[in-house]
Protein backbone atom coordinates (compact mmCIF):
# COMPACT_ATOMS: atom_id res chain seq x y z
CA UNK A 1 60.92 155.87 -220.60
CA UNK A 2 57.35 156.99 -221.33
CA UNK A 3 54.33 154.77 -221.71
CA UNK A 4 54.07 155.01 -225.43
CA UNK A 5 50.95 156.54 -226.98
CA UNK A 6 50.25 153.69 -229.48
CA UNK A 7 47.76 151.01 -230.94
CA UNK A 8 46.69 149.24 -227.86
CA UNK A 9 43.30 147.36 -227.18
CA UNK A 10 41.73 145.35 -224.54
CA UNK A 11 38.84 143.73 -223.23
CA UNK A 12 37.53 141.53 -220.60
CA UNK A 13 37.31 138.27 -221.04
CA UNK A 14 35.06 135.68 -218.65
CA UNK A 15 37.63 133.00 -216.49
CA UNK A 16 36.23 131.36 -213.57
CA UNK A 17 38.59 131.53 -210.63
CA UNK A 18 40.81 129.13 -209.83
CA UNK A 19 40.59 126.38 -206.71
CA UNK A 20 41.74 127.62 -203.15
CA UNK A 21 45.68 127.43 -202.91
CA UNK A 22 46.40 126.91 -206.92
CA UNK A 23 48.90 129.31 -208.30
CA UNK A 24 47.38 131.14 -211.22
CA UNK A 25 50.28 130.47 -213.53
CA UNK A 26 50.07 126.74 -213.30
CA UNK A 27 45.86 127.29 -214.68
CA UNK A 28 45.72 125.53 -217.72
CA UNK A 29 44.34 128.34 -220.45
CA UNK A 30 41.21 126.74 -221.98
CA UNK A 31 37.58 128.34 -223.38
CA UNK A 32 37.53 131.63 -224.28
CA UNK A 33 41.05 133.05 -223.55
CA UNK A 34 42.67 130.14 -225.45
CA UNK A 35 39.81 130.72 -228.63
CA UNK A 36 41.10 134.41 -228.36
CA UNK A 37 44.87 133.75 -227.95
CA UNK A 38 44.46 131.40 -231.38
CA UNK A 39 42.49 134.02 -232.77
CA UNK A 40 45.57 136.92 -232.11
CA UNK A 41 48.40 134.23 -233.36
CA UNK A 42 47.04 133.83 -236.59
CA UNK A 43 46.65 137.14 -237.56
CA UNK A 44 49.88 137.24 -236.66
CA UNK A 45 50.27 138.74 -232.82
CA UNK A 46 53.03 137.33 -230.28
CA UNK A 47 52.79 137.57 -226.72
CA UNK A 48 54.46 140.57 -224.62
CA UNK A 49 53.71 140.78 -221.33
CA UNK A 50 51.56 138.68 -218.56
CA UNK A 51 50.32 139.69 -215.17
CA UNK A 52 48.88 138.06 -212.06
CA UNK A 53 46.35 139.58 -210.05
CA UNK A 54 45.01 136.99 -207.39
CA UNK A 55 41.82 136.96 -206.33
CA UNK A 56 41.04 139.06 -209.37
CA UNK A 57 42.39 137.78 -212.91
CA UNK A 58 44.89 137.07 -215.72
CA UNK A 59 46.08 139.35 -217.97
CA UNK A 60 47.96 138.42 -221.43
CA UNK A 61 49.25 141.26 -223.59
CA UNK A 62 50.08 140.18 -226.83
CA UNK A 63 51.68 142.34 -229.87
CA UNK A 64 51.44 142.19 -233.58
CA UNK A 65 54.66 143.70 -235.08
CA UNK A 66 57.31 146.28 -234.10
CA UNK A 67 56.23 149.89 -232.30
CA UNK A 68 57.90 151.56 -235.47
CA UNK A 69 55.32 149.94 -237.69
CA UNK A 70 52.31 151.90 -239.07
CA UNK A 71 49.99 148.83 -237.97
CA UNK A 72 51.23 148.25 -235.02
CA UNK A 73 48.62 147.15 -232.59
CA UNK A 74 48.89 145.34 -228.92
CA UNK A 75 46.19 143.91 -227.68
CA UNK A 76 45.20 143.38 -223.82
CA UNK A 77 43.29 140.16 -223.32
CA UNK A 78 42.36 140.45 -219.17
CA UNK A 79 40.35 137.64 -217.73
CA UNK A 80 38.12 138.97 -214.52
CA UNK A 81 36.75 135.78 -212.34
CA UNK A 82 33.54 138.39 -212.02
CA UNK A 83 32.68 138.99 -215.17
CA UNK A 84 29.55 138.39 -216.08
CA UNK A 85 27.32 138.22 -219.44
CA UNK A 86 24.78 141.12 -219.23
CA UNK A 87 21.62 141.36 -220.42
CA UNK A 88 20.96 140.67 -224.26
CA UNK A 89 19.70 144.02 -225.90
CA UNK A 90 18.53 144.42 -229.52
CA UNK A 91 20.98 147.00 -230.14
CA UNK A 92 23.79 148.41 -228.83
CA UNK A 93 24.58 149.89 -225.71
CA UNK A 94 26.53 153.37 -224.97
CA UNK A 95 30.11 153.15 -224.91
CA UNK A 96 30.25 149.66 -226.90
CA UNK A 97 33.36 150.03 -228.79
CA UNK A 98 34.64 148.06 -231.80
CA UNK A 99 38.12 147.99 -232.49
CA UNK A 100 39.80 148.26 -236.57
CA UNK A 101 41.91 145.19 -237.33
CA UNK A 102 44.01 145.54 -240.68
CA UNK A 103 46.02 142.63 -242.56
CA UNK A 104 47.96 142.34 -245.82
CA UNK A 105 45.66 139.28 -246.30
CA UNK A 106 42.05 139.84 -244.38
CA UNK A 107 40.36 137.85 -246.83
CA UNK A 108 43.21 135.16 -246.31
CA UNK A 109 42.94 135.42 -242.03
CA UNK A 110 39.14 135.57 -242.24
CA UNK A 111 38.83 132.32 -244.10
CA UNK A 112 41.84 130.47 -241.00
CA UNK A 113 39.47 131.71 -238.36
CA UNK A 114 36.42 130.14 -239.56
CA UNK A 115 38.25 126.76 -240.53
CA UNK A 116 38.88 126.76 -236.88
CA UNK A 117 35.76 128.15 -235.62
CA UNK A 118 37.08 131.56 -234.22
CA UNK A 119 34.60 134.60 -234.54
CA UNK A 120 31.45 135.08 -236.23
CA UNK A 121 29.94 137.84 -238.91
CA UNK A 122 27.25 140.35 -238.35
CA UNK A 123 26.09 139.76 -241.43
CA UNK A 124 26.29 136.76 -243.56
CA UNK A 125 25.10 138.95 -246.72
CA UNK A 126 28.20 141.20 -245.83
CA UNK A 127 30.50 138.01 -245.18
CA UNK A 128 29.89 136.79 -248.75
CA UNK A 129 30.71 140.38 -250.66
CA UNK A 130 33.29 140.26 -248.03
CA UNK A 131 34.88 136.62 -249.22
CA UNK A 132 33.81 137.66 -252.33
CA UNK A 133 36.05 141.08 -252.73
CA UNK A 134 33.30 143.18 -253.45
CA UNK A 135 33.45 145.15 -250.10
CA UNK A 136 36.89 145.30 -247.92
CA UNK A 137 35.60 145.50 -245.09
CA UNK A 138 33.80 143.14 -242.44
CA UNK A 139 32.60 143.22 -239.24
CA UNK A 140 32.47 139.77 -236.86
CA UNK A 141 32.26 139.28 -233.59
CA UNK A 142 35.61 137.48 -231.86
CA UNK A 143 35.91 134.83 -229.39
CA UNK A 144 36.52 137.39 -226.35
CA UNK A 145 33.09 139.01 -227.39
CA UNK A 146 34.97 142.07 -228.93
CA UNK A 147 33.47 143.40 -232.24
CA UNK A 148 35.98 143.85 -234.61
CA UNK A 149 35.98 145.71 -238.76
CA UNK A 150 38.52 143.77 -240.13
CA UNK A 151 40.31 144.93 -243.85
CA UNK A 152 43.55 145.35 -245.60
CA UNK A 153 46.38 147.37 -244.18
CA UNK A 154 46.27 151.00 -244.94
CA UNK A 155 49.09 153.12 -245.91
CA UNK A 156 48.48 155.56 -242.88
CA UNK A 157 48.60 154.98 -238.77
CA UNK A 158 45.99 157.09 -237.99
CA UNK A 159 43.92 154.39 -240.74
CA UNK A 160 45.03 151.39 -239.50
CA UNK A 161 44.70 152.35 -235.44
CA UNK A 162 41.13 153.10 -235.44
CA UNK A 163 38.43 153.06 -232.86
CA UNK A 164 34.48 152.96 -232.92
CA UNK A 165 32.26 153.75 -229.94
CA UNK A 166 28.51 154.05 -229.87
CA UNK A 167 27.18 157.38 -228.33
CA UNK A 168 23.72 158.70 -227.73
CA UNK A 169 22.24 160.61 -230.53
CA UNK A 170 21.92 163.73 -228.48
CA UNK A 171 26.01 163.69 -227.09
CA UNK A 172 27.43 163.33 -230.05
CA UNK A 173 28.32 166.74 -230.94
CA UNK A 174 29.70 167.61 -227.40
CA UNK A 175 31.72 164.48 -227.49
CA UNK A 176 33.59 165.05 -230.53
CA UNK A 177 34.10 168.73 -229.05
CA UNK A 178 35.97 166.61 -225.65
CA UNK A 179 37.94 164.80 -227.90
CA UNK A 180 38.80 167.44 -230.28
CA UNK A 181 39.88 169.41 -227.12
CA UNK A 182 41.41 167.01 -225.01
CA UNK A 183 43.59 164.50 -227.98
CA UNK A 184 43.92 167.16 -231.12
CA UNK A 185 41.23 165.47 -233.11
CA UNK A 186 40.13 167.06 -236.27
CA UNK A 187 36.86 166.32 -238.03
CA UNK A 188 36.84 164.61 -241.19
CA UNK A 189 33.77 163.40 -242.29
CA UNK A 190 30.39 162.08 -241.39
CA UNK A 191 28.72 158.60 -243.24
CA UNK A 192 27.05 155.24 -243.09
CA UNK A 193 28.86 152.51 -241.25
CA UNK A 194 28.44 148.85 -242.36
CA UNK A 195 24.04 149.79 -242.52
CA UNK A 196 24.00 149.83 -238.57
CA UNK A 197 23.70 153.73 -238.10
CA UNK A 198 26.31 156.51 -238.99
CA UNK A 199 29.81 157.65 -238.07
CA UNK A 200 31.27 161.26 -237.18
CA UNK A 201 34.46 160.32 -237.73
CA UNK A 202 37.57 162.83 -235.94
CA UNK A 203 41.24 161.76 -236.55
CA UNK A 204 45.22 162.72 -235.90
CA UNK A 205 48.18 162.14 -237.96
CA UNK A 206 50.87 162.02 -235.61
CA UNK A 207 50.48 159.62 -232.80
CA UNK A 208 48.16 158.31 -235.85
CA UNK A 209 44.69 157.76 -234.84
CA UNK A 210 41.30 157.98 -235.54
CA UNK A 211 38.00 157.35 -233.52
CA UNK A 212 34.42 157.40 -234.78
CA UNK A 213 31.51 158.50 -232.89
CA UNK A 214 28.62 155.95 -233.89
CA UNK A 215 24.72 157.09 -233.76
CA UNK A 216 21.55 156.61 -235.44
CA UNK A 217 20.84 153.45 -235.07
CA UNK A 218 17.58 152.02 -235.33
CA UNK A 219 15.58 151.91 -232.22
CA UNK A 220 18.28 154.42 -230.87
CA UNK A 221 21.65 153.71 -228.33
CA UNK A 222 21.09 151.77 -224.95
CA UNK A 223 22.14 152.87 -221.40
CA UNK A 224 25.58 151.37 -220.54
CA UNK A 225 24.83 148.26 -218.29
CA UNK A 226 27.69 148.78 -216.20
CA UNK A 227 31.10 151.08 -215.80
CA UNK A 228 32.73 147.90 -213.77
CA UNK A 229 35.21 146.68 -216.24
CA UNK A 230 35.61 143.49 -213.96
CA UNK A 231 32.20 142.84 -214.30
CA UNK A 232 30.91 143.26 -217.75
CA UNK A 233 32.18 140.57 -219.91
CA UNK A 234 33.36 141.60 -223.33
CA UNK A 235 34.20 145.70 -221.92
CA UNK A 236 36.32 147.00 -223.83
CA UNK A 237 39.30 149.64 -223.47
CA UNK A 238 41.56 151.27 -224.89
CA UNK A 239 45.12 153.60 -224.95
CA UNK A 240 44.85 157.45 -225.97
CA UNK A 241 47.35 160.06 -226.05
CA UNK A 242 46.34 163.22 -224.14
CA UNK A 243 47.54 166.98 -225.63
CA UNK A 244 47.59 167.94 -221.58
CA UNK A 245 47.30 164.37 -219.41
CA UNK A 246 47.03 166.29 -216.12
CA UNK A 247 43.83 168.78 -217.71
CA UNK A 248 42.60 165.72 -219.32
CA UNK A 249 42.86 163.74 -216.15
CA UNK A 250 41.15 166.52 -213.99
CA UNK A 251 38.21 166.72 -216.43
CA UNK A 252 37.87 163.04 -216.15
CA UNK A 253 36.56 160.19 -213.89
CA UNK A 254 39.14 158.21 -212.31
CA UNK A 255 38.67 154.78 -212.64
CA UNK A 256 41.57 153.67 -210.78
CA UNK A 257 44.29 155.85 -209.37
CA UNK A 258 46.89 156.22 -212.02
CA UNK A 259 50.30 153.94 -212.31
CA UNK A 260 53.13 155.35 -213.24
CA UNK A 261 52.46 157.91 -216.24
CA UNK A 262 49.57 155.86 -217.55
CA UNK A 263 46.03 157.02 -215.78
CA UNK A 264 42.77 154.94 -216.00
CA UNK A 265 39.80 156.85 -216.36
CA UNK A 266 36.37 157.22 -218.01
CA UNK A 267 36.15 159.78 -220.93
CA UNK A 268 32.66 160.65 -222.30
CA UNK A 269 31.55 157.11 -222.69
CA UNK A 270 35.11 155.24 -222.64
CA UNK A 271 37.12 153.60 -220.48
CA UNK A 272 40.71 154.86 -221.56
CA UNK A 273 44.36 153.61 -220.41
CA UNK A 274 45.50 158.15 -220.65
CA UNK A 275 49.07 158.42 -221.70
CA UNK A 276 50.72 161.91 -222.68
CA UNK A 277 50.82 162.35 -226.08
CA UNK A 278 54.76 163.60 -227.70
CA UNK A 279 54.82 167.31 -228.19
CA UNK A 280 54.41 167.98 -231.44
């Protein structure tokens, strides 16, 4: 059966590595990955699958929902006993990515995750008209590190399984061209995003999806710190269905040789898990 080409998000999460002999499954989760785990299980996720990688990390897959759901959404939480902080930077750096969350309830989750201490806003002005229902949506900041625009569920996949990623003011045209080309994304529109810059946004009905291209910030994008996704703590990743995987894949930087039909590779400023998309 085919990898499918659905909702699926990950990023690396900081785990220091365990003593000399100790079998990784018998390490107690604490810090981080258990603040994220808590985080995932109220807003409703399960676990799917784990994985073992010694010497290396932990990786917990967990899944909110059935694959036939329009929000569907898995989400890879992979611990790396080399990851690393990096250096604070005003703004953002190329290729930081913040991943759409939606919920029947947002308002409802939001309010469970601070009781317990789990994330923080980007803006406390925007957290009040959030809390308040005068805007629906919010970003915050999640215990792994990932940024996250949480809202209500929307009525459409491509609405609900969305992706932002920051690019350089002077790529952004040919990297919506790359993804038009390479994953059938159409242009839709370009606006402000939450007062941080603006958005060229490019979506697909059918695998639903939609990725925005974020630029103009203030004081302009920052070079990526790294491409190691073991090193950088908080990198994020993510799945995307290919029109052609093997002309996509050729065009591409392999990150890691492929397994199975799934290839791991770098994609304008993205580190993408490349599945084949259905034929249309």
């Amino acid at each position: 059966m085919a990898t499918p080409c659905i909702a699926h998000y990950g990023t690396t999460i900081i785990e220091r590595a365990p003593a000399h002999g100790v079998d990784q499954k018998e390490v107690p989760i604490e810090g981080q990955l258990a603040d994220t785990l808590q985080f995932l299980e109220l807003f409703g996720f399960e676990p799917l699958i784990e994985n073992f990688y010694p010497d290396m990390g932990r990786q917990y897959i967990w899944r909110r929902g059935e694959t036939t759901d329009v929000d569907y959404l898995e989400k890879d939480n992979f611990t790396s006993y080399r990851a690393e902080e990096r250096p604070a930077t005003v703004g953002p750096r190329v290729g930081d990515t913040i991943f759409r969350l939606t919920h029947r309830d947002p308002v409802g989750i939001y309010r469970l995750w601070q009781d317990r201490g789990l994330g923080a806003p980007l803006s406390e002005r925007a957290e009040a008209a959030f809390l308040a229902g005068e805007q629906s949506w919010l970003l915050l900041r999640g215990p792994d590190g990932q940024l996250y625009e949480v809202g209500p569920s929307q009525a459409l996949a491509c609405a609900n399984h969305r992706i932002y990623v920051w690019t350089a003011d002077d790529r952004v045209d040919e990297a919506a061209l790359a993804y038009q080309e390479h994953f059938g994304l159409q242009a839709v529109a370009t606006e402000s995003f939450h007062s941080l810059g603006k958005v060229r946004l490019l979506s697909r009905d059918d695998p639903g999806v939609s990725l925005g291209l974020l630029f103009g910030c203030v004081g302009g994008v920052q070079p990526r710190w790294t491409d190691d996704i073991f090193v950088e703590a908080g990198y994020s990743h993510f799945r995307l269905g290919a029109i052609d995987m093997p002309a996509t894949h050729s065009d591409s930087r392999e990150a890691f040789p492929a397994a199975g039909d799934v290839g791991f590779i770098y994609f304008q400023d993205s580190y993408l898990e490349l599945v084949q998309a259905p034929a249309s």
